[in-house]
Protein backbone atom coordinates (compact mmCIF):
# COMPACT_ATOMS: atom_id res chain seq x y z
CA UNK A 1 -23.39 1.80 -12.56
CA UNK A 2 -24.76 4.87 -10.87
CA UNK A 3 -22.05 6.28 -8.43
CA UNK A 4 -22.34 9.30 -6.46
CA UNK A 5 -18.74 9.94 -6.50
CA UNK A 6 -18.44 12.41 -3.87
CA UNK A 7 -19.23 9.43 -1.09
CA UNK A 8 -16.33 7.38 -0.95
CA UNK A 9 -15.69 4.71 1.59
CA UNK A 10 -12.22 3.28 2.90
CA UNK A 11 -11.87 0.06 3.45
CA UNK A 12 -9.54 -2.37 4.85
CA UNK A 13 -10.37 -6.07 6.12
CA UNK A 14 -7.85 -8.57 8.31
CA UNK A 15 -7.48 -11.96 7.62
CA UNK A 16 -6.85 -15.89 9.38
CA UNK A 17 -3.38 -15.59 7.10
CA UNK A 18 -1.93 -15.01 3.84
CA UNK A 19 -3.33 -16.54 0.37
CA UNK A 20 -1.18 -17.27 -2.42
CA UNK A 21 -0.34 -14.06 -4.48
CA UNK A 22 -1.35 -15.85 -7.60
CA UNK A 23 -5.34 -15.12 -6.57
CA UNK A 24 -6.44 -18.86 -5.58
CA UNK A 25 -7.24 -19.34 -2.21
CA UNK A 26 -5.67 -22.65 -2.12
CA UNK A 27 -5.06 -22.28 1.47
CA UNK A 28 -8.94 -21.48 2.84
CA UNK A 29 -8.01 -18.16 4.62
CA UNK A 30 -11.00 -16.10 5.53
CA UNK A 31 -11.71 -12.48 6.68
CA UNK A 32 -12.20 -11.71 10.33
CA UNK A 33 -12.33 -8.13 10.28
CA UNK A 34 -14.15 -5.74 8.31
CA UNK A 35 -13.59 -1.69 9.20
CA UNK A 36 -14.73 1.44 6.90
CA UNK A 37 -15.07 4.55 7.11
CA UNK A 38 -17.52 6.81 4.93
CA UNK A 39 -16.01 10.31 3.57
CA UNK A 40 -18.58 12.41 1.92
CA UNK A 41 -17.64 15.88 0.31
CA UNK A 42 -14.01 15.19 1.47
CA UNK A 43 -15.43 15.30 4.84
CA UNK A 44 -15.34 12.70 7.73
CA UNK A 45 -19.04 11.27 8.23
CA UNK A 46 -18.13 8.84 11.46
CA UNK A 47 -20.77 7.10 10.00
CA UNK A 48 -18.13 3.82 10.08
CA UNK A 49 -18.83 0.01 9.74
CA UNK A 50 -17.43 -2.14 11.65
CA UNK A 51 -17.39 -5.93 12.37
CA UNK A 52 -15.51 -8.79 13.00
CA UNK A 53 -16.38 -12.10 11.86
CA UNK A 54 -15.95 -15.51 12.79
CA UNK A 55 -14.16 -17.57 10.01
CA UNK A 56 -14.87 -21.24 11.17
CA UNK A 57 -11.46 -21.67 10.89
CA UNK A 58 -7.91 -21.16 13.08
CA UNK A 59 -6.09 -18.27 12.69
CA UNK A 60 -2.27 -18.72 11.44
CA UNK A 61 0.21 -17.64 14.08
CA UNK A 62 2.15 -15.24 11.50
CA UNK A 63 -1.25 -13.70 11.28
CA UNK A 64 -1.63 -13.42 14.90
CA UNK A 65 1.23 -11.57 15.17
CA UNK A 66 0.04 -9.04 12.92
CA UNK A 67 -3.31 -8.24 14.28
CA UNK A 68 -3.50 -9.98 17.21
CA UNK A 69 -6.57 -11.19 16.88
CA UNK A 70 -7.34 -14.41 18.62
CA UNK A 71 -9.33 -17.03 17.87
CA UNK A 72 -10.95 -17.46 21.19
CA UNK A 73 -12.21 -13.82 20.77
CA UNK A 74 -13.72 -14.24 17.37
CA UNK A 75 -15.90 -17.61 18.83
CA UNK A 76 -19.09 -15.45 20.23
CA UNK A 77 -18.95 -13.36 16.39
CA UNK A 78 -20.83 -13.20 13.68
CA UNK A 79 -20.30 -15.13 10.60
CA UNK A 80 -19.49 -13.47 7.23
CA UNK A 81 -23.01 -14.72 5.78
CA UNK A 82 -25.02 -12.99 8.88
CA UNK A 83 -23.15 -9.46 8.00
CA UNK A 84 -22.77 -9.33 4.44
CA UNK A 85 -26.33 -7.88 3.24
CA UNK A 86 -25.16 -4.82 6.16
CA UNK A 87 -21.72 -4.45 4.44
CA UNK A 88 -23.18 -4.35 0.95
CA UNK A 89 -25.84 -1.68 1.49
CA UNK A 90 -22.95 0.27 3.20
CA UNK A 91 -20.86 0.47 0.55
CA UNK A 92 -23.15 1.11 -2.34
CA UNK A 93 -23.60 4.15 -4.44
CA UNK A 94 -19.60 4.53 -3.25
CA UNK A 95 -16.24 4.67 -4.47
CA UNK A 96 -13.81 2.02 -2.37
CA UNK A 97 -10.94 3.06 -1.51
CA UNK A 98 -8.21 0.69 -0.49
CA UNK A 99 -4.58 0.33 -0.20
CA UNK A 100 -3.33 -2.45 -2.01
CA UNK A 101 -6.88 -3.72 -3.57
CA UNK A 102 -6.18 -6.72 -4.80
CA UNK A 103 -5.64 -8.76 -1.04
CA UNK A 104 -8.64 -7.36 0.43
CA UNK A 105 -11.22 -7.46 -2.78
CA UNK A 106 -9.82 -10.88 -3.54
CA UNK A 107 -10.96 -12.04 0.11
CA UNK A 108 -14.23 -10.58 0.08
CA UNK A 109 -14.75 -11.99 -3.34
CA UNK A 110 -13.94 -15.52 -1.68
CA UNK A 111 -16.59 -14.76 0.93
CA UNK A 112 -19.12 -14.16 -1.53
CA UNK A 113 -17.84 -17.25 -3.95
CA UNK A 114 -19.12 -18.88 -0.89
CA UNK A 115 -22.63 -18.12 -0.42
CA UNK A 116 -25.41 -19.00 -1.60
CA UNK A 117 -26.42 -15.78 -3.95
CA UNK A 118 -26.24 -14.37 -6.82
CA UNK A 119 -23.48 -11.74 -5.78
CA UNK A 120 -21.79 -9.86 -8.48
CA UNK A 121 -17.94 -9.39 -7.23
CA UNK A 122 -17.12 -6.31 -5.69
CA UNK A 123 -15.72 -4.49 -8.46
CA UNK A 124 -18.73 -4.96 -10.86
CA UNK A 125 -20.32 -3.39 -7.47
CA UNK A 126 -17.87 -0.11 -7.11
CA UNK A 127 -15.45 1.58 -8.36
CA UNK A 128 -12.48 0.41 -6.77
CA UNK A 129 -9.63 3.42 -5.94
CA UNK A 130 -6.19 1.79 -5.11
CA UNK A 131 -3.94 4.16 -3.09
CA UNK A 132 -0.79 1.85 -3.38
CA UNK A 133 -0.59 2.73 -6.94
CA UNK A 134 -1.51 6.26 -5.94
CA UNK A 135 1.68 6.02 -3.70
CA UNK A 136 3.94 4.11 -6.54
CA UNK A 137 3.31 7.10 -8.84
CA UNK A 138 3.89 9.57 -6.31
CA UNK A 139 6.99 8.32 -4.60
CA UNK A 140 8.95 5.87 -6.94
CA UNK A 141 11.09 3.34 -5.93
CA UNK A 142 10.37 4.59 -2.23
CA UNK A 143 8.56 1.98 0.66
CA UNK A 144 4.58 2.85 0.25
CA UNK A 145 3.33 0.82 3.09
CA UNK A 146 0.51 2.95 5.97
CA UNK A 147 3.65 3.39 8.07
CA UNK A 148 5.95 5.09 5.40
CA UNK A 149 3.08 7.25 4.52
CA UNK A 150 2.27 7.85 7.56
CA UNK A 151 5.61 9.61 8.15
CA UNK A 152 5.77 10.81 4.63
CA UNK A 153 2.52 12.63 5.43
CA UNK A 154 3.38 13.26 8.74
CA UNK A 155 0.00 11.63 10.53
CA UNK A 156 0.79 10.83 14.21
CA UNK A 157 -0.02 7.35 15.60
CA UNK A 158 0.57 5.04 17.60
CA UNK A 159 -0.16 1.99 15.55
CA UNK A 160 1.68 -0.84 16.57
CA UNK A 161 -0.63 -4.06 15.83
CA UNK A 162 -2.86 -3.77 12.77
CA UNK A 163 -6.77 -3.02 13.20
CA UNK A 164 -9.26 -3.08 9.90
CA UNK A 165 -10.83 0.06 11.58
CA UNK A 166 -7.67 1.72 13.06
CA UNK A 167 -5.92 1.43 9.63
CA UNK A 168 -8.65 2.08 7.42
CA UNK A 169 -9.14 5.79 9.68
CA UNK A 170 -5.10 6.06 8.71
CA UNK A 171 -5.61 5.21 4.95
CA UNK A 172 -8.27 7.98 4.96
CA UNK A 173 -6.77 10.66 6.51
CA UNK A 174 -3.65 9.68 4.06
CA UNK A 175 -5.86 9.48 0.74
CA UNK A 176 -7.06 13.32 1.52
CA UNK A 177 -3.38 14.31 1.67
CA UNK A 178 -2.18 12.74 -1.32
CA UNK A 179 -5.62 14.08 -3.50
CA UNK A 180 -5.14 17.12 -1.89
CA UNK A 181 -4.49 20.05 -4.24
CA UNK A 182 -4.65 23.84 -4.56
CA UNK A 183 -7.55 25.11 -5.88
CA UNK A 184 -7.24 28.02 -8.50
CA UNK A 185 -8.69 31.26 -7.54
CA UNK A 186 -10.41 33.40 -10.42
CA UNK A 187 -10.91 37.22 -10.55
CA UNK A 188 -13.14 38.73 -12.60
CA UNK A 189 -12.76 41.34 -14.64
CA UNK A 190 -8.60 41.23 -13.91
CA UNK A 191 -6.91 44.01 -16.56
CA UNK A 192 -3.40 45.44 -16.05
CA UNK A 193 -2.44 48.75 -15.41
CA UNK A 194 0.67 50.49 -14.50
CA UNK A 195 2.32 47.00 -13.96
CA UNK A 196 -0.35 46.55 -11.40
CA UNK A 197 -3.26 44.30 -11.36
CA UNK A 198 -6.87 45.94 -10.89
CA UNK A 199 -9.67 44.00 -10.39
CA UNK A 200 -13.52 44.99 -10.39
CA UNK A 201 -15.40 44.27 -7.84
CA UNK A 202 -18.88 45.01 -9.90
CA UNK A 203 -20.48 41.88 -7.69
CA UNK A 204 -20.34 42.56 -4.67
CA UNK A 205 -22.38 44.82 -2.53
CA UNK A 206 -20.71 46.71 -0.16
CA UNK A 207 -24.43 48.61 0.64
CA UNK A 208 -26.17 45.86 1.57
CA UNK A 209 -24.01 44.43 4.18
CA UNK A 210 -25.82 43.69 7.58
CA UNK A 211 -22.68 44.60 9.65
CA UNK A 212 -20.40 47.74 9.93
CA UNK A 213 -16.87 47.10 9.54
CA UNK A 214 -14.81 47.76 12.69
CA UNK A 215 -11.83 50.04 12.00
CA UNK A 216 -9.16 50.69 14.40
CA UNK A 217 -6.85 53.12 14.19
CA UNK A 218 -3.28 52.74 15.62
CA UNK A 219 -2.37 54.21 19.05
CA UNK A 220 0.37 56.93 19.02
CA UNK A 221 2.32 53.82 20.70
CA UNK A 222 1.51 51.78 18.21
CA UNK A 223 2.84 54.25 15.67
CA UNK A 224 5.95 54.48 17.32
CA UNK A 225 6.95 51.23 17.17
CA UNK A 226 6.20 50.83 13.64
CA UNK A 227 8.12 53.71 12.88
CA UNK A 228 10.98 52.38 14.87
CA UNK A 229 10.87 48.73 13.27
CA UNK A 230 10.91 50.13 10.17
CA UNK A 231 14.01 52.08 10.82
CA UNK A 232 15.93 49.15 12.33
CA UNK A 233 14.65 47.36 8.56
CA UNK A 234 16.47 49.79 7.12
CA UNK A 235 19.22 49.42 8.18
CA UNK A 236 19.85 45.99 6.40
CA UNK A 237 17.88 46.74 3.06
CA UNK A 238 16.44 49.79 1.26
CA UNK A 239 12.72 49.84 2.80
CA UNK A 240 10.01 50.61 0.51
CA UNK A 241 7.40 52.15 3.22
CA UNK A 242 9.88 54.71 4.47
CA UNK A 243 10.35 56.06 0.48
């Protein structure tokens, strides 16, 4: 399988209720919303996907409550069948990203158990990136839910009913943060001397720049105040400028 890794996409779908957690969808719950959101280069695209789909079924009321989707409002949508080939060219050549994978790819598996195609399931499709383990290993014995991370990660919303779209925009913003990390900076050439590091700067061409530099010089005002902050420093601590 042929990813370009640096596209990922994250996902997040809601549902007419809750399945089993053994993985058999005993009770025939379906997917009515489908929201993701493409980052490329660890950069926001807004080139999203979006959809909500009509499950031929009624939603549970404990579901309701949740997402508050109704099923009067999902009677004029599409049905999974008339948006799947859309959904699957979106998320090809794609890492998924998801927070706890194994409700969501379960339920689009499902969907595709019930068409008729040849579908592989989703994870012979992409490489599937779950951020609840991410969390687990990152904050042990701690709640990892969106709104624990949220305020772990300090992301402001106002989230109070869950949206496939909304949360999957939170999930992303929250995967940067916890794959964020500090990139190493190299100099070249770096020898020590004097206790002090030296660096060459053989590379770069100071003659060939297109620009003069501005330099400004301090006004005897300026000065003065300098002079007089350092003094009051002084006062507390040994300061090193005035030696």
């Amino acid at each position: 399988m042929d990813l370009n890794i640096s596209r990922k996409v994250v996902l997040d779908t809601e549902t007419t209720g809750m399945n089993n957690s053994g993985g058999s969808i005993c009770k025939g719950h379906r997917i009515i919303e489908i929201g993701a959101v493409e980052i490329i280069n660890r950069k926001f695209t807004h080139n999203n996907f979006h959809t909500y789909v009509n499950p031929n079924r009624l939603i549970d009321p404990s579901a309701f409550k949740i997402h508050g989707i109704s099923d009067e409002f999902l009677l004029d949508k599409p049905k999974f069948e008339d948006v799947y080939q859309d959904f699957l060219k979106y998320i090809q050549n794609s890492e998924i990203i998801i927070h706890n994978a194994n409700f969501d790819i379960r339920f689009l598996n499902y969907e595709f158990s019930k068409l008729n195609i040849k579908t592989k399931k989703i994870f012979d499709l992409c490489n599937i990136i779950d951020t609840l383990k991410i969390a687990r290993s990152l904050f042990p014995g701690k709640k990892n839910n969106l709104d624990a991370l949220c305020k772990r990660y300090k992301i402001y919303t106002t989230r109070q009913l869950h949206s496939a779209i909304q949360d999957a925009k939170i999930l992303a913003k929250i995967y940067l943060r916890m794959t964020r990390i500090q990139k190493e900076i190299s100099f070249h050439e770096k020898s020590y001397k004097n206790n002090l590091y030296q660096f060459s700067y053989n590379q770069v061409d100071f003659n060939n720049s297109k620009k003069s530099i501005n330099v400004y010089k301090l006004t005897e005002i300026e000065k003065n105040r300098h002079d007089q902050y350092l003094k009051e420093m002084n006062k507390f601590c040994s300061c090193l400028w005035m030696s």
